[in-house]
PDB file of N, CA and C in Angstrom:
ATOM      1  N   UNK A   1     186.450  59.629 268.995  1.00  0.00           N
ATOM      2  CA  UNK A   1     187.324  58.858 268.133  1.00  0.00           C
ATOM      3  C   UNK A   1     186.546  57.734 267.429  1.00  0.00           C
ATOM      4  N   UNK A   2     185.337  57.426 268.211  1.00  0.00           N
ATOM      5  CA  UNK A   2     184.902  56.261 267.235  1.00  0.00           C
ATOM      6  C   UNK A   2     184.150  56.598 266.517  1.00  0.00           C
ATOM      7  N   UNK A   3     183.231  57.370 266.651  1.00  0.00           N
ATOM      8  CA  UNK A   3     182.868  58.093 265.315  1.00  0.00           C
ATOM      9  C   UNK A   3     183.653  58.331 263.954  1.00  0.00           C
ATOM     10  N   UNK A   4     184.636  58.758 264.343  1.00  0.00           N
ATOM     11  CA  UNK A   4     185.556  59.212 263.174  1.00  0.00           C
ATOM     12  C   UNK A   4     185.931  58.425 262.683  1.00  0.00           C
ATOM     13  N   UNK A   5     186.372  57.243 263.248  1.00  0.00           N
ATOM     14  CA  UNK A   5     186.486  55.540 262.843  1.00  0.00           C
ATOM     15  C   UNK A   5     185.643  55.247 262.256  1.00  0.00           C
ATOM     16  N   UNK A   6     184.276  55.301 262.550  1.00  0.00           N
ATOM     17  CA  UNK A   6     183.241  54.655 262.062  1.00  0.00           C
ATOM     18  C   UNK A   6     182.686  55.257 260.507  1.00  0.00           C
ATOM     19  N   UNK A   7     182.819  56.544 260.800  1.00  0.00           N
ATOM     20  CA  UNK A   7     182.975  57.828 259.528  1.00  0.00           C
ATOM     21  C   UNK A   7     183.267  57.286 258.462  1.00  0.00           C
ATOM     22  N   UNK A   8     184.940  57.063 258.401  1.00  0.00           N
ATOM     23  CA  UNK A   8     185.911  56.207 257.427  1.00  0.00           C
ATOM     24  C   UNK A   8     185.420  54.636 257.221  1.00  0.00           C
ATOM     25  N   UNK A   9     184.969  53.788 258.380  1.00  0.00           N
ATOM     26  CA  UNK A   9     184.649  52.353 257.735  1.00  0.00           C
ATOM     27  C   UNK A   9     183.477  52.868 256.714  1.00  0.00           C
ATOM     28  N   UNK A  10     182.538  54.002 257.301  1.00  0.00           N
ATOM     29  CA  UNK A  10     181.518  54.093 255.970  1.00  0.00           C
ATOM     30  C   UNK A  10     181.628  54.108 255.088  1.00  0.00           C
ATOM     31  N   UNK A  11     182.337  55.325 255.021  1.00  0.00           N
ATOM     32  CA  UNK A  11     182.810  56.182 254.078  1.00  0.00           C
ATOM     33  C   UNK A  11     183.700  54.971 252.914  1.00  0.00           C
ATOM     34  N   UNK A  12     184.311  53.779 253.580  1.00  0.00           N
ATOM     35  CA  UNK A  12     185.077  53.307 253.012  1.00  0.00           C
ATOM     36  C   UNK A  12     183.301  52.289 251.579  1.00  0.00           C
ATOM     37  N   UNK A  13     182.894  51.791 252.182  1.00  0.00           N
ATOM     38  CA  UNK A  13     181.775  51.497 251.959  1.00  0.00           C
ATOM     39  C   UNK A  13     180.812  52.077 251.109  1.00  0.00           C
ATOM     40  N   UNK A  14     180.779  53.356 251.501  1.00  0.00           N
ATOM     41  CA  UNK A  14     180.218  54.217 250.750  1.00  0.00           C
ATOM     42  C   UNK A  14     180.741  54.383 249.105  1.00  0.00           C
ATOM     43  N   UNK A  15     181.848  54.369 249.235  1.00  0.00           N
ATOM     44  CA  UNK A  15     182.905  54.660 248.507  1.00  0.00           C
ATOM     45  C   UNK A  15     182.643  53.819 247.123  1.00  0.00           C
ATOM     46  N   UNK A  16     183.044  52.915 248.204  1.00  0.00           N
ATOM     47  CA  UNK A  16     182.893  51.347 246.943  1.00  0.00           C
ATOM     48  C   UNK A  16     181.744  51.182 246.431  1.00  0.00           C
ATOM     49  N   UNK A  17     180.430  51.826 247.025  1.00  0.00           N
ATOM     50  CA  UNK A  17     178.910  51.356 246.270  1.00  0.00           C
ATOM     51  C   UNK A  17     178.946  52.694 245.056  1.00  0.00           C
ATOM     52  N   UNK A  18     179.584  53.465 245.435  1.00  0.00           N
ATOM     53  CA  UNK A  18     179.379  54.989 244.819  1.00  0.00           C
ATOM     54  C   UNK A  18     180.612  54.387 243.227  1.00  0.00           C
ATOM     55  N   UNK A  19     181.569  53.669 243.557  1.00  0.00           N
ATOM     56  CA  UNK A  19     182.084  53.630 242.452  1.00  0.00           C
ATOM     57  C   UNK A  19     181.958  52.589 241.238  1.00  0.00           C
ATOM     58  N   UNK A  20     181.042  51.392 241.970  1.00  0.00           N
ATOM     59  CA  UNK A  20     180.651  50.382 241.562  1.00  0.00           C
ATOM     60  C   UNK A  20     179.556  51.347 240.448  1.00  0.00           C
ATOM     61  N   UNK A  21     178.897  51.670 241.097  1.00  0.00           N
ATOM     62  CA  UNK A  21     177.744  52.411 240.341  1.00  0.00           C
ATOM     63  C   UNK A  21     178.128  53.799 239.577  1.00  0.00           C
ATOM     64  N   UNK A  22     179.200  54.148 239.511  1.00  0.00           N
ATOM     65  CA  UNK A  22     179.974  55.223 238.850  1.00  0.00           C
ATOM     66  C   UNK A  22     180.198  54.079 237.769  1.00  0.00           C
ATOM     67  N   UNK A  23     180.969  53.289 237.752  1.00  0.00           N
ATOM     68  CA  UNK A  23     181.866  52.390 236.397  1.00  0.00           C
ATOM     69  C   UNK A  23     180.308  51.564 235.802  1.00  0.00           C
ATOM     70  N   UNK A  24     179.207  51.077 236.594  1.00  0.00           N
ATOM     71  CA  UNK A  24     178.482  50.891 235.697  1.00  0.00           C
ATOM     72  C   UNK A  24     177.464  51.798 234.809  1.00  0.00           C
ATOM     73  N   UNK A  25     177.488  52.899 235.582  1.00  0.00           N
ATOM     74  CA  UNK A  25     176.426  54.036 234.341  1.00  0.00           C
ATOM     75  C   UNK A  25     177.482  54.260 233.493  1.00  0.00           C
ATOM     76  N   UNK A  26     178.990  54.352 233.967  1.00  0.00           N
ATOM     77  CA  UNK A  26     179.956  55.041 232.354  1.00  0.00           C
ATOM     78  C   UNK A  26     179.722  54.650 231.410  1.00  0.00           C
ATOM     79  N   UNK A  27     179.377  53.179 231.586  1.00  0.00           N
ATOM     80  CA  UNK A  27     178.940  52.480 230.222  1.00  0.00           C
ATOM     81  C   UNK A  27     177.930  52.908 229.432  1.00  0.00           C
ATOM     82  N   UNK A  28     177.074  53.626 229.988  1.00  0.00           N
ATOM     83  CA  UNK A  28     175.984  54.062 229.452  1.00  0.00           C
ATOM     84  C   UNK A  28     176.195  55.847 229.398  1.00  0.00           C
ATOM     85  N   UNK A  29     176.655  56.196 230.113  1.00  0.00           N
ATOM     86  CA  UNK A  29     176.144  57.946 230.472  1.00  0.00           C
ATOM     87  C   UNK A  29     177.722  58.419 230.542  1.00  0.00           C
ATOM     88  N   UNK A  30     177.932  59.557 229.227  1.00  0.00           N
ATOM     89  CA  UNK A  30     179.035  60.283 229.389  1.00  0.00           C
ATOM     90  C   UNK A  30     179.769  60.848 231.385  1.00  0.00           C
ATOM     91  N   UNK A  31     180.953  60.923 231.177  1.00  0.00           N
ATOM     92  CA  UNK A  31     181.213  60.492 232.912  1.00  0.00           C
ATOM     93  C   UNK A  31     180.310  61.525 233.880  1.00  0.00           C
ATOM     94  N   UNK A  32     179.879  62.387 233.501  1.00  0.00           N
ATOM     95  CA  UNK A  32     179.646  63.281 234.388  1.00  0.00           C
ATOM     96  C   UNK A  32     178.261  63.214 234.852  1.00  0.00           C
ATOM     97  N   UNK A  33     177.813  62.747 234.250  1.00  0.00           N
ATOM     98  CA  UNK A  33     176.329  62.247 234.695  1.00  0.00           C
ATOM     99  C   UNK A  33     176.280  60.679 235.112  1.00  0.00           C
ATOM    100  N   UNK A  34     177.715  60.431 234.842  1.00  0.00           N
ATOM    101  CA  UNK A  34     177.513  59.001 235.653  1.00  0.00           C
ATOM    102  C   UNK A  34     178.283  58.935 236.876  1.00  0.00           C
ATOM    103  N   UNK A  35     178.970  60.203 236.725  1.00  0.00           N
ATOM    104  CA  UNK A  35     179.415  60.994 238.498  1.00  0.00           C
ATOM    105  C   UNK A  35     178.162  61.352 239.532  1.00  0.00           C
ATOM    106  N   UNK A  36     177.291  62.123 238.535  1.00  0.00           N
ATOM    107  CA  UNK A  36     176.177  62.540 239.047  1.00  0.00           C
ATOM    108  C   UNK A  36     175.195  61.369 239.977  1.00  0.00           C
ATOM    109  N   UNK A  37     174.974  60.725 238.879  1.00  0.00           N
ATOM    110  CA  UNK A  37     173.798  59.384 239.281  1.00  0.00           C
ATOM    111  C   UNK A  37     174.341  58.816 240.327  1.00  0.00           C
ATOM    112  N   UNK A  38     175.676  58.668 240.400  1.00  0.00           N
ATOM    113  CA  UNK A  38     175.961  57.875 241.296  1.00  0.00           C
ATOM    114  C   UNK A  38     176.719  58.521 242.442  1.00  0.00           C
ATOM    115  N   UNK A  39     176.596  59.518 242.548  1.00  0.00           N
ATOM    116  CA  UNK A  39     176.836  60.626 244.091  1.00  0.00           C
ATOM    117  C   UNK A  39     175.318  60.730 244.733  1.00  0.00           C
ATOM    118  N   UNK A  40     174.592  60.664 243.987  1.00  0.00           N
ATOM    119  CA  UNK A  40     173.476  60.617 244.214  1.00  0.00           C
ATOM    120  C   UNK A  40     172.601  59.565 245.069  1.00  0.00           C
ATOM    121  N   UNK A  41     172.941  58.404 244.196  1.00  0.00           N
ATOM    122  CA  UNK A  41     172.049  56.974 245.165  1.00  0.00           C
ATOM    123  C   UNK A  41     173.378  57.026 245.953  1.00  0.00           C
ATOM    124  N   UNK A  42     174.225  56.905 246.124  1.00  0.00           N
ATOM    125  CA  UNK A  42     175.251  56.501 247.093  1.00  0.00           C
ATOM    126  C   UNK A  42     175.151  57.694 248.563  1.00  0.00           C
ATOM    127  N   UNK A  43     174.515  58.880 248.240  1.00  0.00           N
ATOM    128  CA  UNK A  43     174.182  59.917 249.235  1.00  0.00           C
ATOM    129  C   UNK A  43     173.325  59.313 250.088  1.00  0.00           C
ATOM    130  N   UNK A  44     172.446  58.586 249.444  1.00  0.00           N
ATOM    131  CA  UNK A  44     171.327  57.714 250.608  1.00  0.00           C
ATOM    132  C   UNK A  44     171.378  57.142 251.470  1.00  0.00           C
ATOM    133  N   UNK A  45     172.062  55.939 250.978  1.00  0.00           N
ATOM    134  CA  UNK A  45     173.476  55.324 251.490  1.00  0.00           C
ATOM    135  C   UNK A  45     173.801  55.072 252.577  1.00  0.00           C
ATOM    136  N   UNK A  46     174.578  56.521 252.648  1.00  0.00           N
ATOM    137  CA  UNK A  46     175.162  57.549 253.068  1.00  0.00           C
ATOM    138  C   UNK A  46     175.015  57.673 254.446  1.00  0.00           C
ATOM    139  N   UNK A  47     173.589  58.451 254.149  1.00  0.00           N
ATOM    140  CA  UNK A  47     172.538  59.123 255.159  1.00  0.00           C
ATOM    141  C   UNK A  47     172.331  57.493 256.109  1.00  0.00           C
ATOM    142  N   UNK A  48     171.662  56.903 255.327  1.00  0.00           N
ATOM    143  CA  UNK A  48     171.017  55.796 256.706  1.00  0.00           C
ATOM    144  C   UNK A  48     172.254  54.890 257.358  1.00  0.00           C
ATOM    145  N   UNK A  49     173.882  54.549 256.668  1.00  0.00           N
ATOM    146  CA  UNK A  49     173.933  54.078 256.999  1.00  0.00           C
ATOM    147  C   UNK A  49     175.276  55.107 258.645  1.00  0.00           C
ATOM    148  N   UNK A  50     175.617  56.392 258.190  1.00  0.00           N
ATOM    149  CA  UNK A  50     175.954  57.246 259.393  1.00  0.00           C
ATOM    150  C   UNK A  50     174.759  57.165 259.845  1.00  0.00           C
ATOM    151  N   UNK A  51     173.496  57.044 259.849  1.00  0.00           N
ATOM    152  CA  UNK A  51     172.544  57.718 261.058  1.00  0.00           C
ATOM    153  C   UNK A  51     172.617  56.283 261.874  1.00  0.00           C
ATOM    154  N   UNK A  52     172.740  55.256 261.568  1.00  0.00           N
ATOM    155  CA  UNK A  52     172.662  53.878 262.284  1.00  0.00           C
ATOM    156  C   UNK A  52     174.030  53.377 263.025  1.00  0.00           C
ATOM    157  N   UNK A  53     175.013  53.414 262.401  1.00  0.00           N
ATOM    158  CA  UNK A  53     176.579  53.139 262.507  1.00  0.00           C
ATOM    159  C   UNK A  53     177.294  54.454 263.377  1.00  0.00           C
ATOM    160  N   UNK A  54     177.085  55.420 262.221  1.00  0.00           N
ATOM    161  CA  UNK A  54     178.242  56.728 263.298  1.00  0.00           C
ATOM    162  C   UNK A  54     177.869  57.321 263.896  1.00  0.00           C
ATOM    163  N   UNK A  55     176.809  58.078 264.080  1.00  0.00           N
ATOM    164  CA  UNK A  55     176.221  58.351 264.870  1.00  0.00           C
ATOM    165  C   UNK A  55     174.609  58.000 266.096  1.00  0.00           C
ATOM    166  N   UNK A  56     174.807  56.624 265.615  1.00  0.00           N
ATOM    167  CA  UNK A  56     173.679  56.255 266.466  1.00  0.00           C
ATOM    168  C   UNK A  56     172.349  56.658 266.804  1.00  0.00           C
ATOM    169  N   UNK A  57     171.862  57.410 265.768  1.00  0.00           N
ATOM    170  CA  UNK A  57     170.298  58.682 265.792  1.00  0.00           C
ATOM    171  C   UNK A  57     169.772  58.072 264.730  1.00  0.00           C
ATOM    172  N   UNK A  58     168.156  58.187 265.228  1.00  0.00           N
ATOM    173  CA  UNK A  58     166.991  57.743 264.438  1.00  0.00           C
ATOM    174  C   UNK A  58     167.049  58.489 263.173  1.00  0.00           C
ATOM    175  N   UNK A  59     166.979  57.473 261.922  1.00  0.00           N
ATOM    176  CA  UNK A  59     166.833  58.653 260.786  1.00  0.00           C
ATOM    177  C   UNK A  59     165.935  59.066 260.915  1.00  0.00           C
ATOM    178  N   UNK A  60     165.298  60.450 260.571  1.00  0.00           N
ATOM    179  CA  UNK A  60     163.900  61.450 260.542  1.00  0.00           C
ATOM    180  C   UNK A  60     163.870  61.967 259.185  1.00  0.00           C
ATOM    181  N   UNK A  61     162.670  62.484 259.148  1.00  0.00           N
ATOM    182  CA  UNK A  61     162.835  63.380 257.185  1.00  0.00           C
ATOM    183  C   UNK A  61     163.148  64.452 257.455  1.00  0.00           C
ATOM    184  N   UNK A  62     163.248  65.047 258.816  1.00  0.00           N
ATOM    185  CA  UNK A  62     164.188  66.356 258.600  1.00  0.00           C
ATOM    186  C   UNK A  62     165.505  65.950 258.539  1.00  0.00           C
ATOM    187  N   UNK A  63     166.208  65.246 258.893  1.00  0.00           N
ATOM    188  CA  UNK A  63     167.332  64.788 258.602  1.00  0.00           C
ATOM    189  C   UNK A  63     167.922  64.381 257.141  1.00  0.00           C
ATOM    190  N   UNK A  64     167.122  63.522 257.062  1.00  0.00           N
ATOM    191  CA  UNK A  64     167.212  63.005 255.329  1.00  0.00           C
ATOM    192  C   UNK A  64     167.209  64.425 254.482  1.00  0.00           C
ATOM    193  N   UNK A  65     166.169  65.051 254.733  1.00  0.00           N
ATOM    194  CA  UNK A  65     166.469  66.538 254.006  1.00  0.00           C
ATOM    195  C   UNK A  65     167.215  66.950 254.105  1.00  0.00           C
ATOM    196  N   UNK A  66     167.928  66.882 255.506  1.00  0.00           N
ATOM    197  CA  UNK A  66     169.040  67.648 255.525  1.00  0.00           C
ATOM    198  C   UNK A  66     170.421  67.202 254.672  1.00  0.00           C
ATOM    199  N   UNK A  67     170.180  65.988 255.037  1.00  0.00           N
ATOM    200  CA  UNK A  67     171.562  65.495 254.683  1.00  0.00           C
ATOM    201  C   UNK A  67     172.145  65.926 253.203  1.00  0.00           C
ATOM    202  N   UNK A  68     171.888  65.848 252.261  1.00  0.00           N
ATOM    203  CA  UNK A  68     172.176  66.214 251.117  1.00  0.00           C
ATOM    204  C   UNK A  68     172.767  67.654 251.023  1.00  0.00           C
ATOM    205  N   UNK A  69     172.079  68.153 251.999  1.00  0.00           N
ATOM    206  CA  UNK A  69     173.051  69.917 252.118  1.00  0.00           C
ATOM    207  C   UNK A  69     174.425  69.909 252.676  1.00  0.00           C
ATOM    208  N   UNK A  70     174.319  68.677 253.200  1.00  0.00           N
ATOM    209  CA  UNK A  70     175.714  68.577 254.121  1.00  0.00           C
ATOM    210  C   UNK A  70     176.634  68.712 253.211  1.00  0.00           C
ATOM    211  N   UNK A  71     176.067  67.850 251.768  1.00  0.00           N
ATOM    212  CA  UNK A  71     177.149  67.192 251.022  1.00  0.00           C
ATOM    213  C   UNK A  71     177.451  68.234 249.343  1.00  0.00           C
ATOM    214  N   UNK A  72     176.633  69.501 249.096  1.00  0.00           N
ATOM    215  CA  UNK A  72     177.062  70.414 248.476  1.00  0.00           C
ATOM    216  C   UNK A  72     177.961  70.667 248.753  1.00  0.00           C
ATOM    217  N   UNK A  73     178.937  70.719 249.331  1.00  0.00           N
ATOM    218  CA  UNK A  73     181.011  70.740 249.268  1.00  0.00           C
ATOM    219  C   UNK A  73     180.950  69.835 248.443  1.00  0.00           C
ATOM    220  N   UNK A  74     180.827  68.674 248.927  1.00  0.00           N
ATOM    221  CA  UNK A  74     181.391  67.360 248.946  1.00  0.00           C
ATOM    222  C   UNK A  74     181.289  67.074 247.156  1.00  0.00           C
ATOM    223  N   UNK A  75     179.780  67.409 246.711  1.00  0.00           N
ATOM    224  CA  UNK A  75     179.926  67.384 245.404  1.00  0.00           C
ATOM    225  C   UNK A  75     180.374  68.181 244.753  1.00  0.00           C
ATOM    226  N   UNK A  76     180.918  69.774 245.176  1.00  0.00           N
ATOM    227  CA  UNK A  76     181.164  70.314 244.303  1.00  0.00           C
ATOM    228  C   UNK A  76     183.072  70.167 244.182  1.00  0.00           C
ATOM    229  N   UNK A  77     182.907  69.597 245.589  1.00  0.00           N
ATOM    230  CA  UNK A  77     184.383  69.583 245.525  1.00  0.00           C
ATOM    231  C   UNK A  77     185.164  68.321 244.649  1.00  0.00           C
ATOM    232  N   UNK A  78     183.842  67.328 244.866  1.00  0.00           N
ATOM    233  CA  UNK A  78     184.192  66.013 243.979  1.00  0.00           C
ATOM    234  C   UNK A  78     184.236  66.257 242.060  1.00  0.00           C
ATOM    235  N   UNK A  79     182.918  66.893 242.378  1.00  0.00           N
ATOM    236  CA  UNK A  79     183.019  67.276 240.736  1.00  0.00           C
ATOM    237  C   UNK A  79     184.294  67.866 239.806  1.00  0.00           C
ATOM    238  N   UNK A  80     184.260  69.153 240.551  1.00  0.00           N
ATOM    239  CA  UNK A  80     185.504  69.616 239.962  1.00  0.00           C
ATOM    240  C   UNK A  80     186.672  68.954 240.170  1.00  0.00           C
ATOM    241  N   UNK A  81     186.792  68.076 240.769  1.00  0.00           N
ATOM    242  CA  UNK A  81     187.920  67.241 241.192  1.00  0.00           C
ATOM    243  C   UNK A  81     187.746  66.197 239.738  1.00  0.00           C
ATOM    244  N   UNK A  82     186.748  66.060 239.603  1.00  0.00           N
ATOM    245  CA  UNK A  82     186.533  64.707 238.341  1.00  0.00           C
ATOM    246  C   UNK A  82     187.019  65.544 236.807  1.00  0.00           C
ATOM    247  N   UNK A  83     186.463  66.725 236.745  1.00  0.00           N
ATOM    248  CA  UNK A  83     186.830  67.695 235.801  1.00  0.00           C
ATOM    249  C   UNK A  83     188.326  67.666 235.497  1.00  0.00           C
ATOM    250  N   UNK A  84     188.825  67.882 236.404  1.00  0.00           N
ATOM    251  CA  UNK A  84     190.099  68.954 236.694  1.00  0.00           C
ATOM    252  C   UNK A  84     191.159  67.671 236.530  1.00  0.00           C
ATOM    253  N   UNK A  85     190.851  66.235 236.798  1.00  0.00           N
ATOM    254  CA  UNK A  85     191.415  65.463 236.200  1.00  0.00           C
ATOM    255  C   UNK A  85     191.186  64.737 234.832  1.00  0.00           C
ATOM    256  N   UNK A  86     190.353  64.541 234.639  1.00  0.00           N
ATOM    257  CA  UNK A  86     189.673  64.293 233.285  1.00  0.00           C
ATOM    258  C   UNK A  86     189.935  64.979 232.433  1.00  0.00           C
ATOM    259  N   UNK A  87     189.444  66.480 232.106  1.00  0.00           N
ATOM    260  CA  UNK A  87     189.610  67.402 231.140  1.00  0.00           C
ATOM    261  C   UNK A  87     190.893  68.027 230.958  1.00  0.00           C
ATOM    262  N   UNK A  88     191.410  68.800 232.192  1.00  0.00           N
ATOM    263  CA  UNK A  88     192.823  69.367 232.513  1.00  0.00           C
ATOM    264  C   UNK A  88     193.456  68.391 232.510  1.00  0.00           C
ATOM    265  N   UNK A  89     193.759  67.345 233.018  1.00  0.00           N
ATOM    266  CA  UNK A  89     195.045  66.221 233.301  1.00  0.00           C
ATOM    267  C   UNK A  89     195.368  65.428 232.311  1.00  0.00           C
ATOM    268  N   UNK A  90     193.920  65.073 231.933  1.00  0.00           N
ATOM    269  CA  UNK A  90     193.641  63.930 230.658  1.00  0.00           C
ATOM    270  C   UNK A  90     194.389  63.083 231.358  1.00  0.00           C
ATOM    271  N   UNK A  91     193.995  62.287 232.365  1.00  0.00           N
ATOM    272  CA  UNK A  91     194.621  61.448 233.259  1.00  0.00           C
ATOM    273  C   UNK A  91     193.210  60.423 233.115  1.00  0.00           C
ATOM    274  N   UNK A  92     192.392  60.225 232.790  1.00  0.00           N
ATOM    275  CA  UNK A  92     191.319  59.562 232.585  1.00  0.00           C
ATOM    276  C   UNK A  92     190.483  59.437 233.325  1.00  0.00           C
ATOM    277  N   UNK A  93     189.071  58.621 233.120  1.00  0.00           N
ATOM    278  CA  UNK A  93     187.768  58.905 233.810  1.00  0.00           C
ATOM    279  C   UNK A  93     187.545  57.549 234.848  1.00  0.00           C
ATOM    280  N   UNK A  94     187.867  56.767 234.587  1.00  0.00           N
ATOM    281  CA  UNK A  94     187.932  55.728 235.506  1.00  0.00           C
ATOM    282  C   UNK A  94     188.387  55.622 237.054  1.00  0.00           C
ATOM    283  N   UNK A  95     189.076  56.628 237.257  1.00  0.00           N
ATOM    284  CA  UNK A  95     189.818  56.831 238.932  1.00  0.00           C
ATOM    285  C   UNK A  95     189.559  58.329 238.991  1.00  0.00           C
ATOM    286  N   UNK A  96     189.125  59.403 238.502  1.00  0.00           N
ATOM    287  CA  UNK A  96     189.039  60.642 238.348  1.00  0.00           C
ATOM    288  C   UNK A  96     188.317  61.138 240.249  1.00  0.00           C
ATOM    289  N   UNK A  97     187.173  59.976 240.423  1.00  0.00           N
ATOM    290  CA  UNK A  97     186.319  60.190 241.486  1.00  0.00           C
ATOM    291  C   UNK A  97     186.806  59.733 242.490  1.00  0.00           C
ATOM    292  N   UNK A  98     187.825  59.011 242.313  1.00  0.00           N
ATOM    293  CA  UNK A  98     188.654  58.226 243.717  1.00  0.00           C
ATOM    294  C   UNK A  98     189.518  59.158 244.499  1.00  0.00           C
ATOM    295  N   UNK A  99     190.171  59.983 243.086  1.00  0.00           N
ATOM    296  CA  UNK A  99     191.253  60.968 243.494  1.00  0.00           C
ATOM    297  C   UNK A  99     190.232  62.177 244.070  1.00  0.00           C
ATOM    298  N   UNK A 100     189.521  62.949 243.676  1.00  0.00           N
ATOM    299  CA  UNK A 100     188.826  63.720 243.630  1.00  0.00           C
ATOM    300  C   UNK A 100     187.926  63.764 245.041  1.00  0.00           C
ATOM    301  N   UNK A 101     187.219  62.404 245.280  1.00  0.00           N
ATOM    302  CA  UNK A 101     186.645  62.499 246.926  1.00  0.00           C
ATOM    303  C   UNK A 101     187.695  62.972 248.200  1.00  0.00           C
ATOM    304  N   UNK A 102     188.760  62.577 248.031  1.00  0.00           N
ATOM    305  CA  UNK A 102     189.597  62.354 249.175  1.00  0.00           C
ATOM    306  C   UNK A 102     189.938  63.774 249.860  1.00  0.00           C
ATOM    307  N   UNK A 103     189.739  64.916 248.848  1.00  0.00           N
ATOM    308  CA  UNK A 103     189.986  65.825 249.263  1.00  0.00           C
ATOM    309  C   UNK A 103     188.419  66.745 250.061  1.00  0.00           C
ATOM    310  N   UNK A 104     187.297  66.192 249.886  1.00  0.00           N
ATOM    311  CA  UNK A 104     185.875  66.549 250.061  1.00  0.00           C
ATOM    312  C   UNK A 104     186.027  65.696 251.080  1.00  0.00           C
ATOM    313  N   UNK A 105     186.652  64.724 251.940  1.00  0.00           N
ATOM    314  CA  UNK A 105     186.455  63.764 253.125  1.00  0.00           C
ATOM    315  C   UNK A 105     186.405  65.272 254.594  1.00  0.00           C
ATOM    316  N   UNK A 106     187.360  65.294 255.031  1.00  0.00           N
ATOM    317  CA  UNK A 106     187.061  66.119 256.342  1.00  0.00           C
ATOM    318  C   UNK A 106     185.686  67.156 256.313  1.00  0.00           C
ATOM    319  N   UNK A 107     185.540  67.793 255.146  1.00  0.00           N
ATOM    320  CA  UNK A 107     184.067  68.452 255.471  1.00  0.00           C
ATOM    321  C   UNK A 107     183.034  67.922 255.610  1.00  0.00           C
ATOM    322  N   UNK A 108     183.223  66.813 254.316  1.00  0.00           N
ATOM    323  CA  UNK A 108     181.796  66.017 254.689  1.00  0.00           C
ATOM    324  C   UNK A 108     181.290  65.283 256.524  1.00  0.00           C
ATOM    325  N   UNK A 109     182.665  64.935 256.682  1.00  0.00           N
ATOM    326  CA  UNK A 109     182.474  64.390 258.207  1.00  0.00           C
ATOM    327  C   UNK A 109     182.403  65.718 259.568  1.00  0.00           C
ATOM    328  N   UNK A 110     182.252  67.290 259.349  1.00  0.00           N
ATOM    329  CA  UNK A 110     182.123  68.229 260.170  1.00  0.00           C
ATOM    330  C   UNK A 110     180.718  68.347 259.886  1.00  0.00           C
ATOM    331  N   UNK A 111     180.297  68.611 258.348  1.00  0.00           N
ATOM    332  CA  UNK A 111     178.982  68.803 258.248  1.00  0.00           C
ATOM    333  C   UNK A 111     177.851  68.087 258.471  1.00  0.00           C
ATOM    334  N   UNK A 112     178.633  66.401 258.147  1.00  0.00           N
ATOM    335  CA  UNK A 112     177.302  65.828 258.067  1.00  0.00           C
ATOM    336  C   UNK A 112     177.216  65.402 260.125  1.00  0.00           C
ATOM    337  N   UNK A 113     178.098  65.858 261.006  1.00  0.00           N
ATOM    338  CA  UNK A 113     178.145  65.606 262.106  1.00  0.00           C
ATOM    339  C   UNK A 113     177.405  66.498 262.545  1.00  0.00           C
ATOM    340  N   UNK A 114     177.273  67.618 262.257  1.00  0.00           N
ATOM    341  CA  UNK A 114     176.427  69.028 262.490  1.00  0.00           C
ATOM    342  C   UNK A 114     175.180  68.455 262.461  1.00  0.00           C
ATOM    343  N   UNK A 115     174.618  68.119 261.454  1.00  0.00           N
ATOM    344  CA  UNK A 115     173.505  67.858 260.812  1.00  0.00           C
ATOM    345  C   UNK A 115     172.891  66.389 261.724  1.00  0.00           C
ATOM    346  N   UNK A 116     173.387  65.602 261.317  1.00  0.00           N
ATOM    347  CA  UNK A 116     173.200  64.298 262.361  1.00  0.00           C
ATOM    348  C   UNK A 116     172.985  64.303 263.978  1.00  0.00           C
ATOM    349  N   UNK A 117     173.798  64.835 264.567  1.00  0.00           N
ATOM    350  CA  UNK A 117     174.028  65.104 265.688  1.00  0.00           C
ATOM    351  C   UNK A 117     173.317  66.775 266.109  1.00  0.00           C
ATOM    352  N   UNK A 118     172.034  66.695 266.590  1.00  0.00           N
ATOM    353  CA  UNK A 118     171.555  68.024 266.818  1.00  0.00           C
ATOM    354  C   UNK A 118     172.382  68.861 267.907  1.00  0.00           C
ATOM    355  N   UNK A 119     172.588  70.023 267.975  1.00  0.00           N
ATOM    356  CA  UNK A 119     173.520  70.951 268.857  1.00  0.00           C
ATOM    357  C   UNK A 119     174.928  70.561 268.333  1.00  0.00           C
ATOM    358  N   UNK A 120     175.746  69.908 267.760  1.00  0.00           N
ATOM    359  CA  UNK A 120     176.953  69.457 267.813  1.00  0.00           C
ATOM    360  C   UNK A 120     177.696  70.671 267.170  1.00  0.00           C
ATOM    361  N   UNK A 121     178.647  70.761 267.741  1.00  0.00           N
ATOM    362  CA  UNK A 121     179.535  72.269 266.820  1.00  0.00           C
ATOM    363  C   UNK A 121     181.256  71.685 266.051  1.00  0.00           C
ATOM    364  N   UNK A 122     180.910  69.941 266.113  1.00  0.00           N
ATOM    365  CA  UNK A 122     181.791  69.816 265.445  1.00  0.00           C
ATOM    366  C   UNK A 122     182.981  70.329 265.660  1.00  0.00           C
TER     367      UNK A 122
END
């Protein structure tokens, strides 16, 4: 349970650096590459701050490598989530990624527990 707690305080964290840095590339970079850039540094994040906080394991570079595989759902599920409101909804680009993560949350926290946690079957 505290993991999963701890998951969400990240995640909450995560969230907010990922969108801070989403609304400042928009200014510069049509949204989707400023979805991109900023799923991106916020993946790092990510990585060191579950390997310290939720799960309590030394970061390693096999890990760090890994981690980013965890999160192919996570972006593809976010992306099209940014799409599918943006383009289809025309509901706009400013909250597109807020709505859009929430549904990429439970995998990211099975996979990236897999990955983090060696043997774990999640």
């Amino acid at each position: 349970m505290r993991q999963i707690l701890t998951f969400a305080a990240v995640g909450v964290v995560n969230t907010a650096a990922y969108y801070c840095l989403y609304l400042s590339f928009l200014t510069v970079f049509p949204y989707l590459a400023a979805h991109i850039l900023a799923f991106l540094l916020s993946m790092v994040g990510s990585f060191f701050l579950n390997a310290r906080f939720t799960y309590r394991t030394r970061p390693t570079w096999r890990k760090f490598l890994l981690f980013p595989l965890t999160n192919v759902t996570n972006f593809l599920v976010t992306t099209a989530g940014v799409y599918v409101v943006v383009d289809l909804l025309h509901a706009g680009s400013r909250f597109a990624p807020l709505l859009a993560s929430a549904a990429a949350i439970p995998v990211t926290f099975l996979v990236s527990r897999r990955v983090m946690v060696r043997g774990t079957i999640a």
